[in-house]
Protein backbone atom coordinates (compact mmCIF):
# COMPACT_ATOMS: atom_id res chain seq x y z
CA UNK A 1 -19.41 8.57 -20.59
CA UNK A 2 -18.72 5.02 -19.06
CA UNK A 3 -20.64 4.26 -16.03
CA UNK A 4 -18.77 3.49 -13.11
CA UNK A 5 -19.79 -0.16 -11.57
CA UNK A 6 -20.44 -0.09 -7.90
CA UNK A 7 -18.57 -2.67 -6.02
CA UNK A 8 -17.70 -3.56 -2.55
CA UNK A 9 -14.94 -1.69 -1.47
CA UNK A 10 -12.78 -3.23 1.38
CA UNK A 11 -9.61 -1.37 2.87
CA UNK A 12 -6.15 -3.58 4.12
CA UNK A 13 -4.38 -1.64 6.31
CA UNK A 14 -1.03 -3.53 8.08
CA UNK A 15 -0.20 -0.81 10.90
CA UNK A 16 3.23 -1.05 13.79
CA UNK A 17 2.81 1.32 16.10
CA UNK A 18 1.08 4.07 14.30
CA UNK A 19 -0.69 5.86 17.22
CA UNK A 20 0.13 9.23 15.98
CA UNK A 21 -1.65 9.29 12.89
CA UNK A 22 -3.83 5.91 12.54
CA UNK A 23 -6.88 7.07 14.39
CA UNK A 24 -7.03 10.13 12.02
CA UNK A 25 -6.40 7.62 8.88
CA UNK A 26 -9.28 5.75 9.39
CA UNK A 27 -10.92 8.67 10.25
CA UNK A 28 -11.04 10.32 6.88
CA UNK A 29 -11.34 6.49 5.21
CA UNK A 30 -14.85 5.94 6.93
CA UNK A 31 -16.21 9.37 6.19
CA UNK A 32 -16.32 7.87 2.02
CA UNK A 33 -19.00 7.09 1.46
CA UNK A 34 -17.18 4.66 -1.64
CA UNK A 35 -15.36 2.57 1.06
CA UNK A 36 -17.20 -0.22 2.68
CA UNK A 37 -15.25 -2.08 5.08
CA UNK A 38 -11.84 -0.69 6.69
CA UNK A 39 -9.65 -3.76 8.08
CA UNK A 40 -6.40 -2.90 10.30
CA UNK A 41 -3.82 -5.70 11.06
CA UNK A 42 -2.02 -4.67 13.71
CA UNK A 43 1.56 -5.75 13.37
CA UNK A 44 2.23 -6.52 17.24
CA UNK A 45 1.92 -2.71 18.04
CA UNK A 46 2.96 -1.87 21.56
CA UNK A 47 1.39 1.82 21.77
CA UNK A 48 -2.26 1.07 21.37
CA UNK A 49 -2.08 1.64 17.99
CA UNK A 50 -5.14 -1.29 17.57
CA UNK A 51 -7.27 0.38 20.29
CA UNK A 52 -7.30 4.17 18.25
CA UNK A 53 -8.18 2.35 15.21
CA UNK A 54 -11.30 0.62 16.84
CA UNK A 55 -12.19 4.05 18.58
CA UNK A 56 -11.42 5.66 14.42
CA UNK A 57 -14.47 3.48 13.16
CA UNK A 58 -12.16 0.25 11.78
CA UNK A 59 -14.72 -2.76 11.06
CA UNK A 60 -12.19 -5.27 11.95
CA UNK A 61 -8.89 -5.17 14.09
CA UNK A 62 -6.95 -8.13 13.96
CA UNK A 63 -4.10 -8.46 16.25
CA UNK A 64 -0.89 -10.30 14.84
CA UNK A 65 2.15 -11.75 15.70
CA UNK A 66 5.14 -8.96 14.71
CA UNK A 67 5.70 -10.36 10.70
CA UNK A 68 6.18 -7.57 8.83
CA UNK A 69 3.97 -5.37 6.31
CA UNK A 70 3.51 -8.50 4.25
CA UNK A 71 2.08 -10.88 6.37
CA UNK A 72 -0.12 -8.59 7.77
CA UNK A 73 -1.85 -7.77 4.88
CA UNK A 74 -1.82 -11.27 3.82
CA UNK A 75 -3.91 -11.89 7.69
CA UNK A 76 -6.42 -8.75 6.64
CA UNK A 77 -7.22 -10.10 3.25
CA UNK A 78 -7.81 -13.54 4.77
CA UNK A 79 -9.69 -11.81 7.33
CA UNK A 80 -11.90 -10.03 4.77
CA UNK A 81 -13.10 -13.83 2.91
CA UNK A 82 -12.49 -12.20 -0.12
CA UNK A 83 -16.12 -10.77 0.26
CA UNK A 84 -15.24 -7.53 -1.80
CA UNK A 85 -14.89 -6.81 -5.40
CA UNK A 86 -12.25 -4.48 -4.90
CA UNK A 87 -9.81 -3.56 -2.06
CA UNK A 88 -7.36 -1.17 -1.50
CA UNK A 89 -4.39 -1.55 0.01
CA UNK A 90 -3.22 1.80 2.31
CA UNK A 91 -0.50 2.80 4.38
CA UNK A 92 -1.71 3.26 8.10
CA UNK A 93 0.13 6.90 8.51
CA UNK A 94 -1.58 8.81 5.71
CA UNK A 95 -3.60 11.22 8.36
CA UNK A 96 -6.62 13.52 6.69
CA UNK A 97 -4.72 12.31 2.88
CA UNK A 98 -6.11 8.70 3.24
CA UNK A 99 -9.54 9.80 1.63
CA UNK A 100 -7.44 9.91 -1.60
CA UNK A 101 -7.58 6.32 -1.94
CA UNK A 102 -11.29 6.89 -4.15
CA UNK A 103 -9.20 8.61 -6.66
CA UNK A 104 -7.57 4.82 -7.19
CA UNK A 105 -11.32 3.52 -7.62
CA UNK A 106 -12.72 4.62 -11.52
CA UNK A 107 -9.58 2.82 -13.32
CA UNK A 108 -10.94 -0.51 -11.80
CA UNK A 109 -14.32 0.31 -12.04
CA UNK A 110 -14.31 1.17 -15.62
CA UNK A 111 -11.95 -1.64 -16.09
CA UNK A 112 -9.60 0.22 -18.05
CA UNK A 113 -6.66 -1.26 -15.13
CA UNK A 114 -6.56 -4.54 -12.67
CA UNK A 115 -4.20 -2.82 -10.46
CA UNK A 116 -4.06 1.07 -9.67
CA UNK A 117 -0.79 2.61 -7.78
CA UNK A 118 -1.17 6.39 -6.43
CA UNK A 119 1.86 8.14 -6.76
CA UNK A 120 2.97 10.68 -3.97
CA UNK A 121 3.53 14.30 -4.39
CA UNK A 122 6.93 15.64 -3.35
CA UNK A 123 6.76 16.20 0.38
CA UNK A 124 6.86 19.61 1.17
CA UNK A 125 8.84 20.03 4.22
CA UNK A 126 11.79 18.32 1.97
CA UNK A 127 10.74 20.47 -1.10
CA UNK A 128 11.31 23.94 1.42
CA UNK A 129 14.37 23.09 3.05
CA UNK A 130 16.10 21.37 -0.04
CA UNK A 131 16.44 17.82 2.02
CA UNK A 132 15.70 14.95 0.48
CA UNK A 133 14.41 11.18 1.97
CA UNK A 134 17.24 9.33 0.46
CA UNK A 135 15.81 6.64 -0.99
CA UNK A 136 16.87 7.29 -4.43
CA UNK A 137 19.02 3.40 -4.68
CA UNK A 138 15.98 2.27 -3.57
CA UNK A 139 13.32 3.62 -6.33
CA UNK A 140 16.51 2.97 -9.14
CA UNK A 141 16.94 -0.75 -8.00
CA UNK A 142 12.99 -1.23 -8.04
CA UNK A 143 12.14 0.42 -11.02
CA UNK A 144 14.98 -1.52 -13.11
CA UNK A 145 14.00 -4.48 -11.62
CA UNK A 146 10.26 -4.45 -12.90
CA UNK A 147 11.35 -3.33 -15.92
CA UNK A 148 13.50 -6.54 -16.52
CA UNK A 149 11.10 -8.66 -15.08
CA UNK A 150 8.06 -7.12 -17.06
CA UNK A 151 8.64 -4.28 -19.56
CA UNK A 152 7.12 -1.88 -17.63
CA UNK A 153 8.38 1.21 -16.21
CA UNK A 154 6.78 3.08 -12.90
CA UNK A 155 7.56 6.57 -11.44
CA UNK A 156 7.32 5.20 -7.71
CA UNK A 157 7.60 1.41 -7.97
CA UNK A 158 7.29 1.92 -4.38
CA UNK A 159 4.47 3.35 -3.21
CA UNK A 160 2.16 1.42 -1.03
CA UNK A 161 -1.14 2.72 -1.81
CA UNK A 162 -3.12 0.67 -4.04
CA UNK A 163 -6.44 -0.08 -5.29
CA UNK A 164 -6.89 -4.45 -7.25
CA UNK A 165 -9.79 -6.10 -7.82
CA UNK A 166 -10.59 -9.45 -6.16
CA UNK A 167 -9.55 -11.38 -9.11
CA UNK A 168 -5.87 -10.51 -8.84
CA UNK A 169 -5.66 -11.06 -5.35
CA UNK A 170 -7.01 -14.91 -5.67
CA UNK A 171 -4.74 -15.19 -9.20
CA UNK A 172 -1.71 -14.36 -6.51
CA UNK A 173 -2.89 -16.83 -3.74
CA UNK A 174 -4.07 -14.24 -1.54
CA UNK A 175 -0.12 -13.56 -0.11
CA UNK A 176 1.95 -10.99 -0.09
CA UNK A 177 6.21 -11.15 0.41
CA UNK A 178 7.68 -10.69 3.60
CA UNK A 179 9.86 -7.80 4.42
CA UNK A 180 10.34 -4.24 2.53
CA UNK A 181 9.63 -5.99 -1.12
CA UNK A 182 6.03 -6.28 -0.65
CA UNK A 183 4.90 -3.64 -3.59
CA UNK A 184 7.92 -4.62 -6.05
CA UNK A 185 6.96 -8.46 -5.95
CA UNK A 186 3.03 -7.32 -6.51
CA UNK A 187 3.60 -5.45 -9.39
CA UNK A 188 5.61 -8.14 -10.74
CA UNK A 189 3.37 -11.15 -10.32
CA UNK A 190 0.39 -9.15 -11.31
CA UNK A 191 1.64 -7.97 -14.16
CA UNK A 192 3.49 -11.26 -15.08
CA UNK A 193 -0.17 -12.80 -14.30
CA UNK A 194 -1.52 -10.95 -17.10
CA UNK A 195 -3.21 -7.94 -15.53
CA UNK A 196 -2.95 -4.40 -16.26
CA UNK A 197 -1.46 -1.88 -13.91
CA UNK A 198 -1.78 1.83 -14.26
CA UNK A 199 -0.35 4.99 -11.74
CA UNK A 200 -2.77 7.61 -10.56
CA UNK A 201 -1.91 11.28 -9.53
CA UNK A 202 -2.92 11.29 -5.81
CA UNK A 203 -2.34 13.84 -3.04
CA UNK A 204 -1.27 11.36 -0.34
CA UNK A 205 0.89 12.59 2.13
CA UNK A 206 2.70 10.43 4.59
CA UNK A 207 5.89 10.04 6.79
CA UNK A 208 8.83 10.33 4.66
CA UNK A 209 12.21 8.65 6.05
CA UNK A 210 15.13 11.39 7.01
CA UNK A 211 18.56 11.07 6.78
CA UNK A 212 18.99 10.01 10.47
CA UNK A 213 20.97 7.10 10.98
CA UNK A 214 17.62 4.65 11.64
CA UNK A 215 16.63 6.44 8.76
CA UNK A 216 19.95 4.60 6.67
CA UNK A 217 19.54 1.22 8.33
CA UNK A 218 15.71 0.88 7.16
CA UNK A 219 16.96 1.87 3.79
CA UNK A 220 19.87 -1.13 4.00
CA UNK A 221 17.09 -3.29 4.46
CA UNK A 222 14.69 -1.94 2.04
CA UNK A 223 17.27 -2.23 -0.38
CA UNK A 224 18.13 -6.31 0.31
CA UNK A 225 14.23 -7.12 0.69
CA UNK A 226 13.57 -5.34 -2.91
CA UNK A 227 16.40 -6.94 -4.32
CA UNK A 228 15.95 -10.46 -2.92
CA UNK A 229 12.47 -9.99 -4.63
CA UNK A 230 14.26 -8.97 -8.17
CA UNK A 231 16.76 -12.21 -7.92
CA UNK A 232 13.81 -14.25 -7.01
CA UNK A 233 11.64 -13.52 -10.18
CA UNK A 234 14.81 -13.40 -12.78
C-alpha cells in the first residue's frame, strides 16, 4: 500500500455574502484534522459574511474589493505565500459537506494526479420534485470546450471544489480568470501545462441555482464568461 505524504494543507475560499452557510463551512473544514490553514477572501460582502468566518475558526480573512470569484482566490493564494504543499480550493456555501474536501487529498498525495475535481451528487430536493438547476448549456459548452482544447473529457467541468499542489499553482502564475470561467480556464492551463487531472466521487452539497429569473441571468453570464475562456485558449 502507498504511503500517503503529509503536506501542508491550505484552504482558498472566495465568499459574497455567504452568511447563511459560511460560518458552518469553515466549521466542519477546521474540525480535519488534514487541513492546516483555512483562508476566506471576502468578495466585498455586505452581510457580515467576513465576521462569521473569523468567529467559524478562519486563519486569515482578507477583505477585497467586489472582483469576482477569480480575483479573490487569486488575493487568498497570494495571501497564503505559497507556504503549503497543497491547497484546496472550496466553495464558501458547502455547510456540514465541506469536510469532504480530504477525500480530494490521497490522489495528490500519492501523486497519482496534480489536480483533483470532486464531483457533486445530484441534489436531492431537485431529484424529489423532478426540477432541475438548468445549467445543462452550461456543463455542454464547458465540457466541449476542454475537450477541444485538451482531449480530455469531465463529468462536471464545473465544479468548484478542488484540491492542486503548489507546483501547479506557481506553473499558472498564481491567477485565476475573472468572472464565471474560473474552473474551465484551470483545467485548461493545467492540463495544457502538463499536469494530470483526475475527478473524485464526493458528497458535497451546496446551493444549486433554480429556475427563477436571477436564476437565468447568472446562467447568461456563466455561459459568456465560460465561453470567452474557450475562444481565448483556441
Amino acid at each position: 500500500m502507498s504511503s500517503l505524504r503529509r503536506e501542508k494543507v491550505c484552504v482558498l475560499i472566495p465568499a459574497y455574502n455567504e452568511a447563511p452557510r459560511i460560518g458552518t463551512t469553515i466549521a466542519a473544514l477546521c474540525a480535519r484534522p488534514e487541513i492546516d490553514e483555512v483562508i476566506v477572501a471576502d468578495d466585498g460582502s455586505s452581510d457580515g459574511t467576513a465576521q462569521l468566518a473569523r468567529s467559524a475558526g478562519a486563519t486569515q480573512i482578507l477583505t477585497v474589493p467586489n472582483g469576482g470569484k477569480g480575483a479573490a482566490l487569486t488575493a487568498a493564494y497570494a495571501a497564503s505565500k505559497g507556504h503549503a504543499g497543497i491547497f484546496l480550493l472550496l466553495d464558501a456555501d458547502l455547510g456540514a459537506s465541506a469536510g469532504e474536501a480530504i477525500k480530494l487529498l490521497p490522489l495528490i498525495q500519492t501523486g497519482e494526479a496534480d489536480m483533483t475535481v470532486g464531483l457533486l451528487p445530484p441534489d436531492p430536493v431537485f431529484e424529489e420534485t423532478g426540477q432541475s438547476g438548468g445549467r445543462g448549456f452550461v456543463v455542454r459548452l464547458a465540457r466541449q470546450g476542454i475537450l477541444r482544447c485538451t482531449g480530455e473529457t469531465f463529468t462536471q467541468p464545473l465544479s468548484g471544489q478542488r484540491a492542486l499542489r503548489r507546483e501547479v499553482l506557481e506553473a499558472l502564475g498564481g491567477t485565476f480568470a475573472s468572472g464565471f470561467g474560473v474552473e474551465v480556464d484551470l483545467t485548461i492551463r493545467t492540463l495544457q501545462a502538463g499536469f494530470r487531472v483526475r475527478e473524485v466521487e464526493t458528497e458535497f452539497r451546496h446551493h444549486v441555482t433554480g429556475g427563477d429569473w436571477a436564476s437565468v441571468r447568472h446562467r447568461a453570464r456563466q455561459f459568456r464568461d465560460v465561453a470567452r475562456v474557450i475562444l481565448s485558449k483556441r
